[in-house]
C-alpha atoms as a PDB file:
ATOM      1  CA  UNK A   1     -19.343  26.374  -0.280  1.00  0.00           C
ATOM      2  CA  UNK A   2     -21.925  23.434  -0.066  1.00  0.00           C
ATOM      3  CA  UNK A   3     -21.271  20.356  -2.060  1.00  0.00           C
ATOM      4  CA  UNK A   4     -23.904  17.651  -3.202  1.00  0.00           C
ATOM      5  CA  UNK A   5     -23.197  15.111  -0.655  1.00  0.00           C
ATOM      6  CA  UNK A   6     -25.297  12.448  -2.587  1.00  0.00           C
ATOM      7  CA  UNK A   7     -22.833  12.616  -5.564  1.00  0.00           C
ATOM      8  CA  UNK A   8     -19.484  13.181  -3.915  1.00  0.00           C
ATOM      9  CA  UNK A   9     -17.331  12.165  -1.176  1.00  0.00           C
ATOM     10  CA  UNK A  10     -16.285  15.409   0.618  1.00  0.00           C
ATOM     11  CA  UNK A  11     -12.577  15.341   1.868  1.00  0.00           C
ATOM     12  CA  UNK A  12     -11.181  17.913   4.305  1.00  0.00           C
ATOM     13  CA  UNK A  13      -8.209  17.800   6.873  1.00  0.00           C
ATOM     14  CA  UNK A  14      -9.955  15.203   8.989  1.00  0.00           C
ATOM     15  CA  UNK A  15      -9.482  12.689   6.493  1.00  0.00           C
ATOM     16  CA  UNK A  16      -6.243  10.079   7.295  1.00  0.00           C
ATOM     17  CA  UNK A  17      -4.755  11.013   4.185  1.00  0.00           C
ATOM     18  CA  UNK A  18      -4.882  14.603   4.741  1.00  0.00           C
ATOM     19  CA  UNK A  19      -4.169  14.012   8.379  1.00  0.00           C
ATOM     20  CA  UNK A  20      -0.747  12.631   7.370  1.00  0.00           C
ATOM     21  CA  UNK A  21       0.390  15.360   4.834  1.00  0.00           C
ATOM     22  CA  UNK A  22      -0.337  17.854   7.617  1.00  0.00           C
ATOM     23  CA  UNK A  23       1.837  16.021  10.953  1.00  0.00           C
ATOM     24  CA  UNK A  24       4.573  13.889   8.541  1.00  0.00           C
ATOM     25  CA  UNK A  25       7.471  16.171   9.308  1.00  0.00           C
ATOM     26  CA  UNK A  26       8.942  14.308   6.056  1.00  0.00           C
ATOM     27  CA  UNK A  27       6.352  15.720   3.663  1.00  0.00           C
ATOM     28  CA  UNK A  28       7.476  19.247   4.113  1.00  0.00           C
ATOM     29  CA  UNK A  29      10.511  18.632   1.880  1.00  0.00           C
ATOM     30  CA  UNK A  30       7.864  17.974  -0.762  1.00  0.00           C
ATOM     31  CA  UNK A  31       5.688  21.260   0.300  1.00  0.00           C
ATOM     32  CA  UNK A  32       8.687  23.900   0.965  1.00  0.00           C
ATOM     33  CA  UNK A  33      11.077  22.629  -1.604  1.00  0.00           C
ATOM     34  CA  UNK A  34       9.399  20.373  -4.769  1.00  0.00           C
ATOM     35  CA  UNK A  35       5.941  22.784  -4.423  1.00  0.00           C
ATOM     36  CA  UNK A  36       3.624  19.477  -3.739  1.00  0.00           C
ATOM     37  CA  UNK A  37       0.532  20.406  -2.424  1.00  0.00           C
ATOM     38  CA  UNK A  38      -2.829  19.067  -1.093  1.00  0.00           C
ATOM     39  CA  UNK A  39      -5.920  21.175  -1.968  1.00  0.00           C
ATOM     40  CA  UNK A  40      -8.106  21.903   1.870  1.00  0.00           C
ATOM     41  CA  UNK A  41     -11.181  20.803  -0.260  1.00  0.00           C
ATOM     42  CA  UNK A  42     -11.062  17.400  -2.258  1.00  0.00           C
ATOM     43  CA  UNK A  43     -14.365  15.718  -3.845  1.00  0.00           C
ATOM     44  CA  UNK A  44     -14.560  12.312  -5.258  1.00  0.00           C
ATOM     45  CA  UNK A  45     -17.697  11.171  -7.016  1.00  0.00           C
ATOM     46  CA  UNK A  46     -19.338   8.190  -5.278  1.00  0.00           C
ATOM     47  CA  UNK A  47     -20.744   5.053  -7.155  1.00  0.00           C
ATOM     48  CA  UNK A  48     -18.271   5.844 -10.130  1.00  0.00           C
ATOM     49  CA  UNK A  49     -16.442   2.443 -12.255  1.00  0.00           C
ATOM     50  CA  UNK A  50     -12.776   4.446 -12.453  1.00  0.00           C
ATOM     51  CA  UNK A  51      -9.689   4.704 -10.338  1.00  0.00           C
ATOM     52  CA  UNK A  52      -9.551   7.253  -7.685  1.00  0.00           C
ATOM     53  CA  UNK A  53      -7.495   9.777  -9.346  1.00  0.00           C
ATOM     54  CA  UNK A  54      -9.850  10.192 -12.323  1.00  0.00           C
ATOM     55  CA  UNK A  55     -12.894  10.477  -9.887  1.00  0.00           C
ATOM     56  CA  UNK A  56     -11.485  13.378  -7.896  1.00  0.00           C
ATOM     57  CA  UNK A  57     -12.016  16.346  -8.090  1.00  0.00           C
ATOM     58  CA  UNK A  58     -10.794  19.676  -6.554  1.00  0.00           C
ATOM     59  CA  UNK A  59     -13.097  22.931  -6.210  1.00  0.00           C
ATOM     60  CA  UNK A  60     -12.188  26.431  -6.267  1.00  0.00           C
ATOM     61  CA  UNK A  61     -13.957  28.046  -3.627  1.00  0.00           C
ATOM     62  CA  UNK A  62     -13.438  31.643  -5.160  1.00  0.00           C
ATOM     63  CA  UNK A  63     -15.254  30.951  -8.830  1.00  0.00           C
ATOM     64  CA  UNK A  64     -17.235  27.467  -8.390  1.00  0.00           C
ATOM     65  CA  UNK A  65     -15.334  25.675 -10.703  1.00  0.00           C
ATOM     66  CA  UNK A  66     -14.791  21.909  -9.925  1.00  0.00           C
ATOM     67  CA  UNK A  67     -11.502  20.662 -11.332  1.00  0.00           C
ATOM     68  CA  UNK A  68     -10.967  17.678 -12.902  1.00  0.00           C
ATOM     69  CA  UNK A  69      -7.640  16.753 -10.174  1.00  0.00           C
ATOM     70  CA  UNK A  70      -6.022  14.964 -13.426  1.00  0.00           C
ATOM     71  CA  UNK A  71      -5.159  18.759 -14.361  1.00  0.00           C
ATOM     72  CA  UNK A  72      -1.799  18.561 -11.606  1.00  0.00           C
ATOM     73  CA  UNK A  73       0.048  15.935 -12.847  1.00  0.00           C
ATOM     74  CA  UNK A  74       3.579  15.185 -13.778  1.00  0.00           C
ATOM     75  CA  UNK A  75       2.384  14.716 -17.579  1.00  0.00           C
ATOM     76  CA  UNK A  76       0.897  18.125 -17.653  1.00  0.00           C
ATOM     77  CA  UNK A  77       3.980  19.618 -15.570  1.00  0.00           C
ATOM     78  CA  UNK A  78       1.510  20.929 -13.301  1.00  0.00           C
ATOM     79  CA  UNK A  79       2.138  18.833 -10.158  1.00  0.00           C
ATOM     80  CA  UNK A  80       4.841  20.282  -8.904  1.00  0.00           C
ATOM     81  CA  UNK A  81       6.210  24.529  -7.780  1.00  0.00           C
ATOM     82  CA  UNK A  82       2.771  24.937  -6.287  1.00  0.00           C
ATOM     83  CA  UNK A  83       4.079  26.673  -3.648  1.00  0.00           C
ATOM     84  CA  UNK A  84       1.210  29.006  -3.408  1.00  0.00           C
ATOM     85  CA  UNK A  85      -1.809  26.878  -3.694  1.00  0.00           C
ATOM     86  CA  UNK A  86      -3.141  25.579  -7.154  1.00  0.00           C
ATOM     87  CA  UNK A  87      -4.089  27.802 -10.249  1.00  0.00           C
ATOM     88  CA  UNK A  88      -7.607  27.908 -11.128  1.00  0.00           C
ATOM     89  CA  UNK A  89      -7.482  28.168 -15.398  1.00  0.00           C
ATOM     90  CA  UNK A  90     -11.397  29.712 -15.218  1.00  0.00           C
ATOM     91  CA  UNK A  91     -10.798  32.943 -12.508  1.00  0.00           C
ATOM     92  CA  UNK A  92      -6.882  33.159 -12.287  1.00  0.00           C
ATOM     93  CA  UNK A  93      -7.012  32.809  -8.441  1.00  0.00           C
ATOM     94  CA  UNK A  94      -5.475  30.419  -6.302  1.00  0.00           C
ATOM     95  CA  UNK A  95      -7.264  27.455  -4.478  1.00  0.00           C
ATOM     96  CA  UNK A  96      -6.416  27.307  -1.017  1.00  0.00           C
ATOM     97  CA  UNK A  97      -3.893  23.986   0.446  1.00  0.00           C
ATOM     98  CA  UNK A  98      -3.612  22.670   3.120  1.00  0.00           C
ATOM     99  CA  UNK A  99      -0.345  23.065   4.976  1.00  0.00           C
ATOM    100  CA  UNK A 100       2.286  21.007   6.649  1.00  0.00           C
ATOM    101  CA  UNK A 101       2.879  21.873  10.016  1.00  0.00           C
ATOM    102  CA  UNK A 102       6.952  21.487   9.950  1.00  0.00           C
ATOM    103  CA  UNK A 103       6.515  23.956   6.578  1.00  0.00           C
ATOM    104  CA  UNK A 104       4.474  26.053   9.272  1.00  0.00           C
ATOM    105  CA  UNK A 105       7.559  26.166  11.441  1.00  0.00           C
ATOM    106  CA  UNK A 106      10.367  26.693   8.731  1.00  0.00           C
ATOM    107  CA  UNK A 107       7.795  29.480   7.003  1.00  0.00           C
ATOM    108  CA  UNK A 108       7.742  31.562  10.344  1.00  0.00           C
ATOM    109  CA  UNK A 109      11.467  30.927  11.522  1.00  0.00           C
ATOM    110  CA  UNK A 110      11.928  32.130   7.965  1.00  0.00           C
ATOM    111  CA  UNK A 111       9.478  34.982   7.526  1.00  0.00           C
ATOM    112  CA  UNK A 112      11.837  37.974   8.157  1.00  0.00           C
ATOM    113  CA  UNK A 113      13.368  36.703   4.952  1.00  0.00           C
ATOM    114  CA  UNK A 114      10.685  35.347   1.956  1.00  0.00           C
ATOM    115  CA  UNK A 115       8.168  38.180   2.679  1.00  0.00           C
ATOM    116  CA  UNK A 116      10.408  40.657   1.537  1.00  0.00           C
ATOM    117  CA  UNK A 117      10.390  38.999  -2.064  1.00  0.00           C
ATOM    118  CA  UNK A 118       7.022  36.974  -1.791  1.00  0.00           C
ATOM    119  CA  UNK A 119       4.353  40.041  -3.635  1.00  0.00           C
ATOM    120  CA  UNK A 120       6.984  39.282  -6.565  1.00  0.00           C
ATOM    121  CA  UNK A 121       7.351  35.925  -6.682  1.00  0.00           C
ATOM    122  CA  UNK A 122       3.816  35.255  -6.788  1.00  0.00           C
ATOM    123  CA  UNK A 123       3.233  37.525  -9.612  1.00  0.00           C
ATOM    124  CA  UNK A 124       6.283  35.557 -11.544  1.00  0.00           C
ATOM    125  CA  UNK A 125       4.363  32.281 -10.206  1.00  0.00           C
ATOM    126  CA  UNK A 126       0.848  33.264 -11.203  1.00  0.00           C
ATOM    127  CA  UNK A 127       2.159  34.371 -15.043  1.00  0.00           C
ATOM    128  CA  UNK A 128       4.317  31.065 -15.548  1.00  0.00           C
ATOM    129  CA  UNK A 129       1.123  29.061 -14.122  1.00  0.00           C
ATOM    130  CA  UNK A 130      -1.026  30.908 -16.662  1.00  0.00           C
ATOM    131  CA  UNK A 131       1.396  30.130 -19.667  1.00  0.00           C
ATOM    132  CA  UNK A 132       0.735  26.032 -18.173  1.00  0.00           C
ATOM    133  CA  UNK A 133      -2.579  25.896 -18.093  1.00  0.00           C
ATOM    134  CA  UNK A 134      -2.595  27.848 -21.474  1.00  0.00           C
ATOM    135  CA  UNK A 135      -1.823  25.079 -23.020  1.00  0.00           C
ATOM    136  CA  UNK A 136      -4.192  21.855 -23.905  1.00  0.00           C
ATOM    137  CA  UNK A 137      -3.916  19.515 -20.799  1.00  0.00           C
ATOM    138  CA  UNK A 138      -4.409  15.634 -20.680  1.00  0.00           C
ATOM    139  CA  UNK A 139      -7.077  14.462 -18.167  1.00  0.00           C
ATOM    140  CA  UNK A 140      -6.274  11.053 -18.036  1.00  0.00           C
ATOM    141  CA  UNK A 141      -3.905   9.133 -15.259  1.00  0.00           C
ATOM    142  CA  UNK A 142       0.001   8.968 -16.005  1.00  0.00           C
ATOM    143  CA  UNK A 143       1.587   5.846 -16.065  1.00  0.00           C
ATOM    144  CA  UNK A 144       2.929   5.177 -12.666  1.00  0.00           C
ATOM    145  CA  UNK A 145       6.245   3.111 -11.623  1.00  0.00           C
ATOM    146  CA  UNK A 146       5.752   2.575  -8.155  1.00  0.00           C
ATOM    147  CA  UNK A 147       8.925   0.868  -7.589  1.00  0.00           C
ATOM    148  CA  UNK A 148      10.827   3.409  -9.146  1.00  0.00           C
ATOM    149  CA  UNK A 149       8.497   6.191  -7.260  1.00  0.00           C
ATOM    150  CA  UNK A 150       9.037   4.499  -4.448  1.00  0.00           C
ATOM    151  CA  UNK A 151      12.939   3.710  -4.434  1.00  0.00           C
ATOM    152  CA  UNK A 152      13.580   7.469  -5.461  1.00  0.00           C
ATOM    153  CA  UNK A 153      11.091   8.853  -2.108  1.00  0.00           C
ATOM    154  CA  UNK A 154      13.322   7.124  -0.216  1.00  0.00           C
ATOM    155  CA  UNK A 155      16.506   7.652  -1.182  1.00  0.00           C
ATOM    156  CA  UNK A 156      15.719  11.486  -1.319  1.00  0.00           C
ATOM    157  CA  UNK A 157      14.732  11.121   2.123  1.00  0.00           C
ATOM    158  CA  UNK A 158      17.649   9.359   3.023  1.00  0.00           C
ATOM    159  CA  UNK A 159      19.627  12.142   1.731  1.00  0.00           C
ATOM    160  CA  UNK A 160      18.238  15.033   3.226  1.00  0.00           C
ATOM    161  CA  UNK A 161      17.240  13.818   7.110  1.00  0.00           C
ATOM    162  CA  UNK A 162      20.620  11.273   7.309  1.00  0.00           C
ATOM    163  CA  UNK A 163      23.574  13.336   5.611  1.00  0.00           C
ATOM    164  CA  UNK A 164      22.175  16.711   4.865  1.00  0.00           C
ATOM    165  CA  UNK A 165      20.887  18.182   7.921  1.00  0.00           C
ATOM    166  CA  UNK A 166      23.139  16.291   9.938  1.00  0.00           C
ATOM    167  CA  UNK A 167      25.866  17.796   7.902  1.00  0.00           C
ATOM    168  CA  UNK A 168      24.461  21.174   8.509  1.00  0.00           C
ATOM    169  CA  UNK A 169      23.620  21.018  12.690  1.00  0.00           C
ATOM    170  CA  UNK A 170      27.149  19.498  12.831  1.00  0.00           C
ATOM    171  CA  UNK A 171      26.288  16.153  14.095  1.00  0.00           C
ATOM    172  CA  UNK A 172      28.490  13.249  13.437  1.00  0.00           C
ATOM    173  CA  UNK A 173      27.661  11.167  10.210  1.00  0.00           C
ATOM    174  CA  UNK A 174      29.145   7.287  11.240  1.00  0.00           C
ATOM    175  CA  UNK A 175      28.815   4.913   8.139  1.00  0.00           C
ATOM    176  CA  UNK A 176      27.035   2.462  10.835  1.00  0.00           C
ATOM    177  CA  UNK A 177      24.207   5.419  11.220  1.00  0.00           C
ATOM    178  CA  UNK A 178      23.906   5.402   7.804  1.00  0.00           C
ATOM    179  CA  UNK A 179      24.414   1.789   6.903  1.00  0.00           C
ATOM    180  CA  UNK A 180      21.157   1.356   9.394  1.00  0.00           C
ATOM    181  CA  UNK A 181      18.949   4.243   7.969  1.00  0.00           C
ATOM    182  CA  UNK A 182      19.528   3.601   4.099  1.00  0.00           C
ATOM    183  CA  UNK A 183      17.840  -0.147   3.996  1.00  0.00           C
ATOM    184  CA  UNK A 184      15.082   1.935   6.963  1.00  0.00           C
ATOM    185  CA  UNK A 185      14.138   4.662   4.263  1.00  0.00           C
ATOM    186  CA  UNK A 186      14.027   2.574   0.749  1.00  0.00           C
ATOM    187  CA  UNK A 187      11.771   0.286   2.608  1.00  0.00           C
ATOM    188  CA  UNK A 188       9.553   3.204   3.644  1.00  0.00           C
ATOM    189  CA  UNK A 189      10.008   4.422  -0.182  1.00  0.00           C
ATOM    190  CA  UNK A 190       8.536   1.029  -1.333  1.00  0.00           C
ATOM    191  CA  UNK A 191       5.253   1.277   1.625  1.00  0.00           C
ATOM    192  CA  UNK A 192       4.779   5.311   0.247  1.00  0.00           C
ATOM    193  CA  UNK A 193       4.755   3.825  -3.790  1.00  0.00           C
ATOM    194  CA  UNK A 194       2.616   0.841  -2.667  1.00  0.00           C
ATOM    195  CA  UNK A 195       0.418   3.080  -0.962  1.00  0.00           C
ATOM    196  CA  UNK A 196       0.105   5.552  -3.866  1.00  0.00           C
ATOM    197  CA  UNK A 197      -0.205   2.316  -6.288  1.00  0.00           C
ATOM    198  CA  UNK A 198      -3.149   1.175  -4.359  1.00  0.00           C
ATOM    199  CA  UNK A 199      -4.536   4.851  -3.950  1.00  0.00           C
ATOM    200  CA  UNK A 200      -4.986   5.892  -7.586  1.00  0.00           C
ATOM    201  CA  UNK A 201      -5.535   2.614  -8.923  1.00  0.00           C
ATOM    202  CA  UNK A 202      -8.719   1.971  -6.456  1.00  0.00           C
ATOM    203  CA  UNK A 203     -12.103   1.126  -8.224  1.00  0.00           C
ATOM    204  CA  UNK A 204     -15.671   1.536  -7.405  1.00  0.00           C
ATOM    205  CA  UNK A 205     -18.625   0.158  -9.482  1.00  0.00           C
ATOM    206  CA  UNK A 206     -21.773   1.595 -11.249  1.00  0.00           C
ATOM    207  CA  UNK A 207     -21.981   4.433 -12.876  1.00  0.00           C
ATOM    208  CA  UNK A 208     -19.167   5.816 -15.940  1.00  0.00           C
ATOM    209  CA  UNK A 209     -16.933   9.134 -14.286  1.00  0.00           C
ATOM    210  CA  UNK A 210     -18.155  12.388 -15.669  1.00  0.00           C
ATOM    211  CA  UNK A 211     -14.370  14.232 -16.447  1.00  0.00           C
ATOM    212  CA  UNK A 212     -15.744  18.210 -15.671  1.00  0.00           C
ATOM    213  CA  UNK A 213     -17.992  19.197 -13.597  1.00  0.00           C
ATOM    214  CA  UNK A 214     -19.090  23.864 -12.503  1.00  0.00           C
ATOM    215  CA  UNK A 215     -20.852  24.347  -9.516  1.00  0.00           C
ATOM    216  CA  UNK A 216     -22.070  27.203  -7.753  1.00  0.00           C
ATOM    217  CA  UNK A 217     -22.109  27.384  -4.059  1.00  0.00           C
ATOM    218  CA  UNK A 218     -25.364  28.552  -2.860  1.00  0.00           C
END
């Protein structure tokens, strides 16, 4: 698909952002197990007075439809169990994410076992997204606590890489390990809320954001 460069910025997997969901080996927790994901295509609309989240936008490839991104959010329930890409509400399909290349790794040490039963989850996956998007959606930004966002990120975190998979490769938990990585991972917590603070709260000037947008790919 070609996009109208003059109106919007075009994000792909170069992009720093993207860069970082697709090497942090933390962010697969988020991919494999709460169904985050980050669309291969993003567009946000230059020269636009709002904050970034209500300028973005996220294309489906398959019908043409650009989606307002305010559609996968926590306020819709729509953010999260994405694990196969997000719906599109105007063809039914599925727009393509990018993925995380630790999820790469645990999806093909894996394999032998989820693609027995992936054909049916989908189907279950595709009907429940249907019911979602069913329903009226709100296209403006959630309130966001980014201390509390932030706190909870990395106490997660904590769990999972300092006692959980320790626990389960059979490696010694000491309560001086753990005493070290606790203040190490609520600190990071706090730099990933900042960080999404300042990312959907950014502003640019001129011209009022349009909230839908269809466009066919020539």
């Amino acid at each position: 698909m070609q996009y109208d460069t003059t109106k919007y910025q075009v994000y792909t997997w170069k992009h720093p952002l993207m860069l970082h969901w697709i090497i942090n080996p933390g962010l697969a927790i988020n991919e494999l197990v709460f169904g985050q994901r980050v669309p291969r295509v993003t567009l946000a609309e230059k020269n636009v007075k709002a904050s970034l989240a209500e300028k973005t936008f996220i294309p489906c490839p398959h019908c043409g439809t650009i989606h307002s991104s305010m559609k996968w959010t926590s306020q819709n329930k729509t953010a999260f169990k994405n694990w196969f890409g997000l719906y599109c509400d105007h063809c039914e399909k599925t727009i393509p994410c990018l993925y995380n290349l630790t999820s790469l790794v645990i999806l093909g040490i894996t394999a032998p076992v989820w693609l027995l039963f992936r054909k049916k989850w989908k189907a279950d996956w595709l009907k429940v997204q249907k019911e979602k998007f069913a329903q009226p959606l709100s296209l403006t930004p959630p309130s966001y606590n980014w201390l509390r966002e932030g706190f909870s990120f990395g106490f997660f975190m904590f769990i999972i890489l300092t006692l959980l998979i320790p626990l389960i490769d059979g490696r010694p938990i000491t309560l001086k390990g753990m005493l070290i990585d606790l203040p190490i991972w609520l600190i990071a917590g706090l730099v990933y809320g900042l960080v999404m603070k300042v990312f959907l709260g950014m502003k640019k000037t001129e011209q009022q954001p349009q909230t839908s947008a269809t466009f066919r790919g020539k």
